[in-house]
N, C-alpha and C. Protein backbone atom coordinates (compact mmCIF):
# COMPACT_ATOMS: atom_id res chain seq x y z
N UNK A 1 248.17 100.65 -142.12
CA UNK A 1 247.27 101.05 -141.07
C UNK A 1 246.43 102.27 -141.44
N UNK A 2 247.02 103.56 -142.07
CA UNK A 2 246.30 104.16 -142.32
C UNK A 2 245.00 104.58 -143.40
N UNK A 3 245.55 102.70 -144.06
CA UNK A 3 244.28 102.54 -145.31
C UNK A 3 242.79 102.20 -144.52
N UNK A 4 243.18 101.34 -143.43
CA UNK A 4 242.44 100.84 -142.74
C UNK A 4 241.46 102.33 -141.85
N UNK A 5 242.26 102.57 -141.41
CA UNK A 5 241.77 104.43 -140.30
C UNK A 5 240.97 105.26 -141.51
N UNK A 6 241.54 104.65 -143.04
CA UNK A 6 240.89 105.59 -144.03
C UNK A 6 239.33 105.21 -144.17
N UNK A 7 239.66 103.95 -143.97
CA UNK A 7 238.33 102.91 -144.50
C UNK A 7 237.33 102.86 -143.21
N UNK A 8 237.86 102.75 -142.13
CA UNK A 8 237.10 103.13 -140.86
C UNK A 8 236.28 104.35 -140.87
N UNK A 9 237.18 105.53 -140.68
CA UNK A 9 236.36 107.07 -141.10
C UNK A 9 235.44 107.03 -142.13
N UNK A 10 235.64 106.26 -143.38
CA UNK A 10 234.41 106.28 -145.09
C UNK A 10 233.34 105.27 -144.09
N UNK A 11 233.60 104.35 -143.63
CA UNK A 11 232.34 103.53 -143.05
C UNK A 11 231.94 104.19 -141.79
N UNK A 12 232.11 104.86 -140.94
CA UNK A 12 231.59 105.47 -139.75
C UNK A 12 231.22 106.87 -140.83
N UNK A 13 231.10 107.32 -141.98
CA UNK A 13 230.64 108.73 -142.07
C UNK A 13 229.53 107.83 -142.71
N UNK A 14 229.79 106.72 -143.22
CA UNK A 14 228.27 106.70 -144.19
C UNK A 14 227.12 105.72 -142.92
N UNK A 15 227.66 105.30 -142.26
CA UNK A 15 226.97 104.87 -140.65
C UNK A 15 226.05 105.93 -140.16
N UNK A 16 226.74 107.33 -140.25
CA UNK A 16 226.06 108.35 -139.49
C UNK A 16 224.92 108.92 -140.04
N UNK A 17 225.28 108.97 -141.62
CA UNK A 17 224.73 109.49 -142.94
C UNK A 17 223.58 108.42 -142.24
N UNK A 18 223.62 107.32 -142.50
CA UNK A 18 222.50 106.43 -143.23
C UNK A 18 221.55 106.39 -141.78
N UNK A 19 222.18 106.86 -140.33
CA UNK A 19 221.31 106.97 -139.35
C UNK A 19 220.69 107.75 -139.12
N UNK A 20 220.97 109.10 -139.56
CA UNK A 20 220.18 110.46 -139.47
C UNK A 20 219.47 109.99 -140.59
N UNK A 21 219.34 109.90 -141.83
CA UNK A 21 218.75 109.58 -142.54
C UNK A 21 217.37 108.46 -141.99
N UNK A 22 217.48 107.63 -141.64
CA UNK A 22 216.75 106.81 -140.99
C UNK A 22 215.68 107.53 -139.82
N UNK A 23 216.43 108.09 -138.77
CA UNK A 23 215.65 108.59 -137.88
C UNK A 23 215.01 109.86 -138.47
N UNK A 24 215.30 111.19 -139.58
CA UNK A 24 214.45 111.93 -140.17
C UNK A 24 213.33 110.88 -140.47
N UNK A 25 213.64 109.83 -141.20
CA UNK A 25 212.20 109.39 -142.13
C UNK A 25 211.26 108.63 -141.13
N UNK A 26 211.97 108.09 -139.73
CA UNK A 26 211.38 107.60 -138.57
C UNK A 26 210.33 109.01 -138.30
N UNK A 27 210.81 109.95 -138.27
CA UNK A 27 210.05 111.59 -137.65
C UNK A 27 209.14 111.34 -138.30
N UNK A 28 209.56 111.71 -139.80
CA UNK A 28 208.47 112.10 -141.00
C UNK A 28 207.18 111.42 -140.70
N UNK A 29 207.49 110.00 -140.59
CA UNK A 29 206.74 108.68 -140.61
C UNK A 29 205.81 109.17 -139.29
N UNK A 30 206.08 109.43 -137.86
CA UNK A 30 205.62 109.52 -137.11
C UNK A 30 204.49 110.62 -137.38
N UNK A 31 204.69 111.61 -138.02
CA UNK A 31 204.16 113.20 -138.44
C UNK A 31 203.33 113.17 -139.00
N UNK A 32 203.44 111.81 -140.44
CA UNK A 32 202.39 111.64 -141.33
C UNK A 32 201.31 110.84 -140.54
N UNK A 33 201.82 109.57 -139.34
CA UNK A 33 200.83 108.90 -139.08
C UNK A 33 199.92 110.16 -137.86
N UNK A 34 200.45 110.59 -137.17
CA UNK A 34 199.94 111.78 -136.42
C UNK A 34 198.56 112.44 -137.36
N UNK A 35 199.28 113.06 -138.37
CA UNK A 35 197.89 113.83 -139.52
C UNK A 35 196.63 112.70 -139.60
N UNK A 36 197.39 111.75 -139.96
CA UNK A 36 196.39 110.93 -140.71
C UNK A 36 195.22 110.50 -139.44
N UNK A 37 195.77 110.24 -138.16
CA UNK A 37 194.97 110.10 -137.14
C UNK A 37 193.92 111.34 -136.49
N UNK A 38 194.69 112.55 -137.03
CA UNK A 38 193.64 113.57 -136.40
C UNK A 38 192.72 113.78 -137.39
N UNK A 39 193.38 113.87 -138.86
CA UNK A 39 192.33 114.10 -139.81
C UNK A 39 191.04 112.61 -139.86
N UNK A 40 191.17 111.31 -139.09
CA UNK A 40 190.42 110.89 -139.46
C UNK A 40 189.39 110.87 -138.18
N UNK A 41 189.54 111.74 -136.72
CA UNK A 41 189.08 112.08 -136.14
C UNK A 41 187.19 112.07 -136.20
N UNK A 42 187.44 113.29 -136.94
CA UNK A 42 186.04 114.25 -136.64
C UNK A 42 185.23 112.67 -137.75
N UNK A 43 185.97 112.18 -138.75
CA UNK A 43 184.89 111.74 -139.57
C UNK A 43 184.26 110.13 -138.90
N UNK A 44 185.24 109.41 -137.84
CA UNK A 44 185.01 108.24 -136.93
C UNK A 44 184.01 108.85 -135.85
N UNK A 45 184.06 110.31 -135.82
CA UNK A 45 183.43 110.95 -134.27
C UNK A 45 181.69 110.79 -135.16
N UNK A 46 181.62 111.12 -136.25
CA UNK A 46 180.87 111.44 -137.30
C UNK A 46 179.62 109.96 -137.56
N UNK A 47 180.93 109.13 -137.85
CA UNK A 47 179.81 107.62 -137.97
C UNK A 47 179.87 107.17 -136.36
N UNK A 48 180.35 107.08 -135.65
CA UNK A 48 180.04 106.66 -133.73
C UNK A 48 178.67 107.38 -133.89
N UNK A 49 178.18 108.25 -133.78
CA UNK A 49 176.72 109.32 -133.44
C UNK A 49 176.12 108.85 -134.64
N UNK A 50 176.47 108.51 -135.68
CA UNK A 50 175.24 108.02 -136.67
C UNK A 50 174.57 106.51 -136.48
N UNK A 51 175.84 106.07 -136.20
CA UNK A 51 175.37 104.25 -135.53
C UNK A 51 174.70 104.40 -134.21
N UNK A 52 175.28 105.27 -133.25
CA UNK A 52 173.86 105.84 -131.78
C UNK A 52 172.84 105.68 -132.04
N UNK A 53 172.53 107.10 -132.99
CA UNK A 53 171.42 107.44 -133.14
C UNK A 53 170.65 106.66 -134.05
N UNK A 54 171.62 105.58 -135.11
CA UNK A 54 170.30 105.02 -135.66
C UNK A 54 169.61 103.53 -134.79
N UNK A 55 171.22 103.66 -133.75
CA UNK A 55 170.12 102.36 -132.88
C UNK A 55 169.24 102.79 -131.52
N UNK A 56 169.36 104.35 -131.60
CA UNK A 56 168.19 104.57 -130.55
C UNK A 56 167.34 104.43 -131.47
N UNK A 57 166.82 104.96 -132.78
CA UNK A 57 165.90 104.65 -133.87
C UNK A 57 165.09 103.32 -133.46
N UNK A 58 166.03 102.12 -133.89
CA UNK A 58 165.04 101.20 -134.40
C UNK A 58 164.65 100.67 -132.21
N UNK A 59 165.58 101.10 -131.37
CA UNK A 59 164.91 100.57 -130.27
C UNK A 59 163.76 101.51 -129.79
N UNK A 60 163.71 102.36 -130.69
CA UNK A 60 162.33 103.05 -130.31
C UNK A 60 161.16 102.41 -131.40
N UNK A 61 161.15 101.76 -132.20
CA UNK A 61 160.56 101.14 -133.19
C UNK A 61 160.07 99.76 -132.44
N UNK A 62 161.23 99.17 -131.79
CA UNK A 62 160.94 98.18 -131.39
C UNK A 62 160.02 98.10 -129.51
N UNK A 63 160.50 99.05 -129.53
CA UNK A 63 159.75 99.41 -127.99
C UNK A 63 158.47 99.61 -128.46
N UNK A 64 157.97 100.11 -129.42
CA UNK A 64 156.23 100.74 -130.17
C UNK A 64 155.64 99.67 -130.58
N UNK A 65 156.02 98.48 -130.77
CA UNK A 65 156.15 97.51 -131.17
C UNK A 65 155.24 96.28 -130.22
């Protein structure tokens, strides 16, 4: 019995191991996708106002028209 209680405790420590492990890299993962969304922010805010402005452009082209 107590090989078994031995073998129980080695598989519930590497259970715990391998879940903290998991949920850190779940964080990490969340942290990196976080950056990656703010850093691509300003440069999506960047082409939205360039595609605006180049189709107020040609509907002012086409209004002269």
């Amino acid at each position: 019995m107590s090989s078994n209680s031995g073998l129980e405790s080695t598989i519930d420590q590497v259970l715990d191991r391998n879940s903290s492990e998991f949920s850190q890299s779940l964080k990490n993962s969340l942290t990196d996708a976080q950056k990656t969304l703010s850093d691509s922010l300003p440069i999506l805010e960047e082409e939205y106002e360039k595609i605006i402005s180049d189709g107020k452009k040609e509907a002012d082209k086409i209004e002269k028209q």
